[in-house]
C-alpha atoms as a PDB file:
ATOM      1  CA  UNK A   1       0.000   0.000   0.000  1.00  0.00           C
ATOM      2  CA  UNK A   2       1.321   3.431  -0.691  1.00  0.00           C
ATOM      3  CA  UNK A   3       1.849   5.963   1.436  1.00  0.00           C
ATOM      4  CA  UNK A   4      -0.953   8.351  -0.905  1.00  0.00           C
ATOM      5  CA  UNK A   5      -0.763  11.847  -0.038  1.00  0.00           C
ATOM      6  CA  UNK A   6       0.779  11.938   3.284  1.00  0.00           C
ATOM      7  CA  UNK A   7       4.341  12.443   1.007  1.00  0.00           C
ATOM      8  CA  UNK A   8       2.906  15.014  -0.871  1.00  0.00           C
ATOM      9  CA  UNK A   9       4.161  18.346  -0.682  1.00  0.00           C
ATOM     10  CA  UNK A  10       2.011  20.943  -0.324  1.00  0.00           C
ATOM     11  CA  UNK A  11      -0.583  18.555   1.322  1.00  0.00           C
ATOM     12  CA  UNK A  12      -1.105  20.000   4.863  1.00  0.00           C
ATOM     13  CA  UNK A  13      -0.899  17.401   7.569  1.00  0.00           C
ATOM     14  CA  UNK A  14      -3.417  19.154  10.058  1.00  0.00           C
ATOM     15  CA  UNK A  15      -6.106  22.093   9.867  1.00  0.00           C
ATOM     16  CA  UNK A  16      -8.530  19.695   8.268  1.00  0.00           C
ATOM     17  CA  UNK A  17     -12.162  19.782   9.214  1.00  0.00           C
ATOM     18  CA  UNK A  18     -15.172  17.096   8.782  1.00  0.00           C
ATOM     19  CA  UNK A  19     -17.747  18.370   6.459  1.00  0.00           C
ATOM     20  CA  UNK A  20     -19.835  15.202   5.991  1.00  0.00           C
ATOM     21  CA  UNK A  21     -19.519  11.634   6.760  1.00  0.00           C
ATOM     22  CA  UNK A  22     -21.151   9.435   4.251  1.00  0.00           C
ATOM     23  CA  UNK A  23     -22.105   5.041   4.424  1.00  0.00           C
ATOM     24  CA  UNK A  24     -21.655   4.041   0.497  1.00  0.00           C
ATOM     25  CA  UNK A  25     -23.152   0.708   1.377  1.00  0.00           C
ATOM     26  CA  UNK A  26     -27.128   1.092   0.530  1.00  0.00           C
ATOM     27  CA  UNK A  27     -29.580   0.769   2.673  1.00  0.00           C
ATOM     28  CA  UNK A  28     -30.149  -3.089   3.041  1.00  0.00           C
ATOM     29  CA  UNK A  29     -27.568  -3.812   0.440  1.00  0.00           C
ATOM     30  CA  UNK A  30     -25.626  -7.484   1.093  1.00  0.00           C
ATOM     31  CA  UNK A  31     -21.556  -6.408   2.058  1.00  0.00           C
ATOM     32  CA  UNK A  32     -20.532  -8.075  -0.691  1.00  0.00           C
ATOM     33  CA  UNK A  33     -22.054  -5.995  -3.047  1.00  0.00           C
ATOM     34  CA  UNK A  34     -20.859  -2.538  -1.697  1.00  0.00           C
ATOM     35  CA  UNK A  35     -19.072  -0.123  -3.490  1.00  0.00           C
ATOM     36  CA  UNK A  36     -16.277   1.264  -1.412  1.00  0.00           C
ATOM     37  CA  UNK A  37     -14.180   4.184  -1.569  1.00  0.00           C
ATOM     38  CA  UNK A  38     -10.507   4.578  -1.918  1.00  0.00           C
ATOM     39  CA  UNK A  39      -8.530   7.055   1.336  1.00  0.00           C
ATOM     40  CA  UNK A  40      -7.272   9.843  -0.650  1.00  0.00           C
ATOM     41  CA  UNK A  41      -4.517   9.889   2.091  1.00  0.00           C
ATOM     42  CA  UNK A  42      -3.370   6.591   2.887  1.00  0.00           C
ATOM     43  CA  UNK A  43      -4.999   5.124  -0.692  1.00  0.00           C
ATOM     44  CA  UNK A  44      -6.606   2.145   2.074  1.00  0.00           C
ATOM     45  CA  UNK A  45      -9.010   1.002  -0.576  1.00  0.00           C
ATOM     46  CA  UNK A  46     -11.463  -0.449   1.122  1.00  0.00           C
ATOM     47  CA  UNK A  47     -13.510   2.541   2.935  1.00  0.00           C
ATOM     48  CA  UNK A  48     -17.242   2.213   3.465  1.00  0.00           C
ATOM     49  CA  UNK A  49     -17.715   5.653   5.569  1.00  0.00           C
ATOM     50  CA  UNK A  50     -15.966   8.233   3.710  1.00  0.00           C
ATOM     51  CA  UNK A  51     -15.563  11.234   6.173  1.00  0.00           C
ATOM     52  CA  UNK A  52     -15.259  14.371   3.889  1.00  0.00           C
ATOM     53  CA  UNK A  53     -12.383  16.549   4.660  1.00  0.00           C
ATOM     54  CA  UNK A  54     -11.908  20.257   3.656  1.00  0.00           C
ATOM     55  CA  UNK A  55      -8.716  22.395   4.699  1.00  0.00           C
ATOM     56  CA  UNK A  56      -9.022  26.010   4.569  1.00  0.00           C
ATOM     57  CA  UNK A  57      -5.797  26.322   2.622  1.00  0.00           C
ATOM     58  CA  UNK A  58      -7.047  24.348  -0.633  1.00  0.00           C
ATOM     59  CA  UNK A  59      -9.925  24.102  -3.090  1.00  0.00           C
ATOM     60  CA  UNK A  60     -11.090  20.940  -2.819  1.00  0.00           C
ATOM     61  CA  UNK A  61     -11.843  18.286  -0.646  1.00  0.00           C
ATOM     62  CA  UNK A  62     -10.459  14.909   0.362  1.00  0.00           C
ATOM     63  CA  UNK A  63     -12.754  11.692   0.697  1.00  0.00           C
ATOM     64  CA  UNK A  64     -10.886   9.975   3.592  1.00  0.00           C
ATOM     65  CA  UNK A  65     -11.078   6.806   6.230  1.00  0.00           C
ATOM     66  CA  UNK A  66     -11.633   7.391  10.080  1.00  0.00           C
ATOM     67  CA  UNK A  67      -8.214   7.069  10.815  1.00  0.00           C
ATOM     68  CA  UNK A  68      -6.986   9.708   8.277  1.00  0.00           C
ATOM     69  CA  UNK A  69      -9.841  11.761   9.534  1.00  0.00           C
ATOM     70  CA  UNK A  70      -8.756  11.989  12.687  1.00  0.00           C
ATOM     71  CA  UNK A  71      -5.138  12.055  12.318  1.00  0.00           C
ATOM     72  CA  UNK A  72      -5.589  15.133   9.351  1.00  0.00           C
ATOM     73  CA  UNK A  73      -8.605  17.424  12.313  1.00  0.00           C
ATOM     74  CA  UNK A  74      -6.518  16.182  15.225  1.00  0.00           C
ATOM     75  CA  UNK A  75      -9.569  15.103  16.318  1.00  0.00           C
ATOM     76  CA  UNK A  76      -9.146  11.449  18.332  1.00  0.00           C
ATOM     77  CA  UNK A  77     -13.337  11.347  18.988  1.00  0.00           C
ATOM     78  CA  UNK A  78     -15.363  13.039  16.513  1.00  0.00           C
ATOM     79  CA  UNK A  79     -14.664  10.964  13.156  1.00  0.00           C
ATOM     80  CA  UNK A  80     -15.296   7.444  15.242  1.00  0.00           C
ATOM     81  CA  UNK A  81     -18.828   9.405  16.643  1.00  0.00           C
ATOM     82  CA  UNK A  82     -19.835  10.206  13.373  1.00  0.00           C
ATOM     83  CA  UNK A  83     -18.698   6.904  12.078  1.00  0.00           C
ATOM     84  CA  UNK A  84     -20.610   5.475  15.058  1.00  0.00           C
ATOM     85  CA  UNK A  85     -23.885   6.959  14.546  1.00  0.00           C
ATOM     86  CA  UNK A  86     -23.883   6.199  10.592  1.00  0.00           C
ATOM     87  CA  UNK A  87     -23.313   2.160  11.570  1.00  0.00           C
ATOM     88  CA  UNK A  88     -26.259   2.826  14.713  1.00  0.00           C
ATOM     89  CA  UNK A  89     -28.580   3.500  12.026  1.00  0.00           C
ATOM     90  CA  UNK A  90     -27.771   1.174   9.260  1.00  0.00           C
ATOM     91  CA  UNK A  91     -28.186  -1.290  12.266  1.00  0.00           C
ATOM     92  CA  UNK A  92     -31.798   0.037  13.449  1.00  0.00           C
ATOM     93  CA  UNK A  93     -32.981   0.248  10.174  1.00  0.00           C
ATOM     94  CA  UNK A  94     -32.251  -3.066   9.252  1.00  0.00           C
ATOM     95  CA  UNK A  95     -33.768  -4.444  12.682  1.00  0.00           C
ATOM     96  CA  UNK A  96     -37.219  -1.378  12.041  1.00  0.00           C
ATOM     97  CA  UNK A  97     -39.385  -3.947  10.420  1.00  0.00           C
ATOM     98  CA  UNK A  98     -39.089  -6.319  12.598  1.00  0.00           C
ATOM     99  CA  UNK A  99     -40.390  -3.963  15.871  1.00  0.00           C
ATOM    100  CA  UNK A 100     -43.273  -5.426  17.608  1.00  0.00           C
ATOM    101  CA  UNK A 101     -46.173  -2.898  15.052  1.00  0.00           C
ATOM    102  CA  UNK A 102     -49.583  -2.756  16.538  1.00  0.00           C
ATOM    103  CA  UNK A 103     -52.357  -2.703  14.611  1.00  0.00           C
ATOM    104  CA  UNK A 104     -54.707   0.121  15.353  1.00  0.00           C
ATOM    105  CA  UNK A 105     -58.624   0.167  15.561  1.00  0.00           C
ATOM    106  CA  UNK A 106     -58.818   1.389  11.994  1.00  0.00           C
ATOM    107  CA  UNK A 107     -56.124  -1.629  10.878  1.00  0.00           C
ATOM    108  CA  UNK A 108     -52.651   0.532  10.842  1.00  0.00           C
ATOM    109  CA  UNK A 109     -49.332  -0.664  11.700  1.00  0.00           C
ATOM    110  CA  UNK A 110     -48.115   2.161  14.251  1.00  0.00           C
ATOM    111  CA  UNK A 111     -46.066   2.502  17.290  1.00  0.00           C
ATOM    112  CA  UNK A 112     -45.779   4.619  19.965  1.00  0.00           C
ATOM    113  CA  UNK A 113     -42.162   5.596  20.685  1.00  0.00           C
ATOM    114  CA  UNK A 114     -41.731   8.051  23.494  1.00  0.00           C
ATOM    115  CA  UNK A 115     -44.718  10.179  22.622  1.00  0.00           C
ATOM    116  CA  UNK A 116     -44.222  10.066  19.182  1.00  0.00           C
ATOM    117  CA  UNK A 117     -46.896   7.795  16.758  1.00  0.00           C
ATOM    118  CA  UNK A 118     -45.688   6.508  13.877  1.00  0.00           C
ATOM    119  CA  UNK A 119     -48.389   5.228  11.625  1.00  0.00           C
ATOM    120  CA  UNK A 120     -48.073   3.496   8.336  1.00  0.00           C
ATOM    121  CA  UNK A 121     -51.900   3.311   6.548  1.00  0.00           C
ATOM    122  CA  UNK A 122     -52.967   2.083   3.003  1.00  0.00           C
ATOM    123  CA  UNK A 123     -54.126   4.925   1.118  1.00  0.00           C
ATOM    124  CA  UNK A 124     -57.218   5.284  -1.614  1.00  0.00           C
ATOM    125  CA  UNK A 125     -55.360   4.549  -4.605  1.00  0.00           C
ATOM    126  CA  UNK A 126     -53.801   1.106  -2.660  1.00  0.00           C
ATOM    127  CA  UNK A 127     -50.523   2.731  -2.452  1.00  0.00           C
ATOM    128  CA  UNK A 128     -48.738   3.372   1.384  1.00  0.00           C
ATOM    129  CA  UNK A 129     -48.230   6.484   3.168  1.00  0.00           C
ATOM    130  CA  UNK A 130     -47.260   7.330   6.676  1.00  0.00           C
ATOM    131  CA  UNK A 131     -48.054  10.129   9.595  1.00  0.00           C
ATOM    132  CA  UNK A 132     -45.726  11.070  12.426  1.00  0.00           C
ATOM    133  CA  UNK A 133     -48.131  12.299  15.248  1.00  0.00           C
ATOM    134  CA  UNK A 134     -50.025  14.640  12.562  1.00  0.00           C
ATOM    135  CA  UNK A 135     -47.546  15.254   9.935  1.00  0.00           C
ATOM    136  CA  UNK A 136     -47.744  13.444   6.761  1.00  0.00           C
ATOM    137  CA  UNK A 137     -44.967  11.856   4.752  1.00  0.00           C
ATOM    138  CA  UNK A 138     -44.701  13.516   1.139  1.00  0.00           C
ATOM    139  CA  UNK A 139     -45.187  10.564  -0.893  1.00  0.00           C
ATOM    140  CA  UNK A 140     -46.906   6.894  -0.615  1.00  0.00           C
ATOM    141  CA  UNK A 141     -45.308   3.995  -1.292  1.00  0.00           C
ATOM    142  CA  UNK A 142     -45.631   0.494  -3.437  1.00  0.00           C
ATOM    143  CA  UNK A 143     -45.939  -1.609  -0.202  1.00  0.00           C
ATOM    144  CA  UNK A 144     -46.144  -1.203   3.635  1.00  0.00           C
ATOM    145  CA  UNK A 145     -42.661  -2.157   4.191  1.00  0.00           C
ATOM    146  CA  UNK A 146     -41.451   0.603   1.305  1.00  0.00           C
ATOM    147  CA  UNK A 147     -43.336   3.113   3.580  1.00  0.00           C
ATOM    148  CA  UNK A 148     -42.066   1.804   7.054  1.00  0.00           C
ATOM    149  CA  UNK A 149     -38.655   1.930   6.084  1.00  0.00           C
ATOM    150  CA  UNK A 150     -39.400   5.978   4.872  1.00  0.00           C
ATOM    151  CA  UNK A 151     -40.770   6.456   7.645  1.00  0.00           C
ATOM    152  CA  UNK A 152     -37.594   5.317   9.732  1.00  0.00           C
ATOM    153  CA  UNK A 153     -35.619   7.336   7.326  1.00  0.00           C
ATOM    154  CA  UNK A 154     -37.882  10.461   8.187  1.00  0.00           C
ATOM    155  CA  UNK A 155     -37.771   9.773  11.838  1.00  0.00           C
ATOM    156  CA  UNK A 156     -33.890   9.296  12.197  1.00  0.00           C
ATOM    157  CA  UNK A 157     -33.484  12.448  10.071  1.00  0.00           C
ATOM    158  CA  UNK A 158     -35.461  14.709  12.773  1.00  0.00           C
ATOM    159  CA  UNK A 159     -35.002  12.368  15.960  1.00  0.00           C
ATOM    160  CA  UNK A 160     -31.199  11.282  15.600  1.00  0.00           C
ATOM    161  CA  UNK A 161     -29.977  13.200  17.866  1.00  0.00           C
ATOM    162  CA  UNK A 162     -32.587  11.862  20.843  1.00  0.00           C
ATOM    163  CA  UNK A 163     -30.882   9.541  23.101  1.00  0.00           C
ATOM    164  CA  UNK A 164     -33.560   8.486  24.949  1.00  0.00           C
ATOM    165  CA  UNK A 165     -35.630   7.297  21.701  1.00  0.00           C
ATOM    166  CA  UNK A 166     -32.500   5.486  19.831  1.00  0.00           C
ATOM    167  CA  UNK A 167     -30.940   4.058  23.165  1.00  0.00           C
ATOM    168  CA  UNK A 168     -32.959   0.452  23.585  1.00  0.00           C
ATOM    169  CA  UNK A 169     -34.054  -0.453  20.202  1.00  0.00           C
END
């Protein structure tokens, strides 16, 4: 393996800072079948959360592993967080469908998750949609599962950061 850009000259060391982190494997997608990344650092070539890098002394950015991450922000916590919390939801995602669902008087799938109800409902034109508490999702889906697994993706977007809602499933 070569050494990539650490040799470089004019490739700072330090003064880098995180401006995404991104999971290339899709959602449900078998390991196997993954597209991963190459460290534009270290050139490791097997990456599957590429932590985006920009340094204010250069134009563009660097798609990097955890370990160049944190070596290049001299940051020893945040890249492994954010690296944490991207493999936290892949994992609850994958386990969503299989939550205990109730079925509600009117025949819904929902659940109640610390005063927040999720409901998934068959619409008019037999299509999916879902509702969390009264908001409505912005599109219906194929099947029930297509909408339950939008409606975890809505959810995690505006809840991720709740502890007490992601810490036991």
């Amino acid at each position: 393996m070569s050494s990539g850009r650490w040799d470089q000259p004019g490739i700072p060391h330090k003064g880098w800072h995180c401006v995404d982190v991104v999971d290339l494997r899709a959602d449900g997608e078998p390991a196997d079948e993954a597209d991963y990344a190459t460290c534009q650092m270290c050139g490791n070539e097997k990456i599957r959360y590429v932590h985006i890098m920009e340094h204010p002394d250069l134009d563009e950015h660097f798609e990097v592993g955890c370990v160049c991450a944190e070596k290049m922000s001299d940051d020893y916590e945040g890249p492994r967080r954010r690296e944490a919390r991207l493999r936290n939801r892949a994992a609850r995602r994958s386990r969503w469908l299989h939550r205990k669902w109730r079925i509600s008087a009117k025949g819904n799938s929902f659940l109640n998750l610390e005063g927040y109800n999720l409901v998934v409902y068959p619409t008019k034109t037999r299509r999916w949609g879902y509702k969390i508490g009264d908001r409505f999702g912005p599109k219906t889906y194929p099947t029930a599962e297509e909408a339950k697994l939008a409606l975890f993706d809505d959810f995690w977007a505006a809840t991720q950061d709740d502890d007490r809602l992601w810490a036991s499933d």
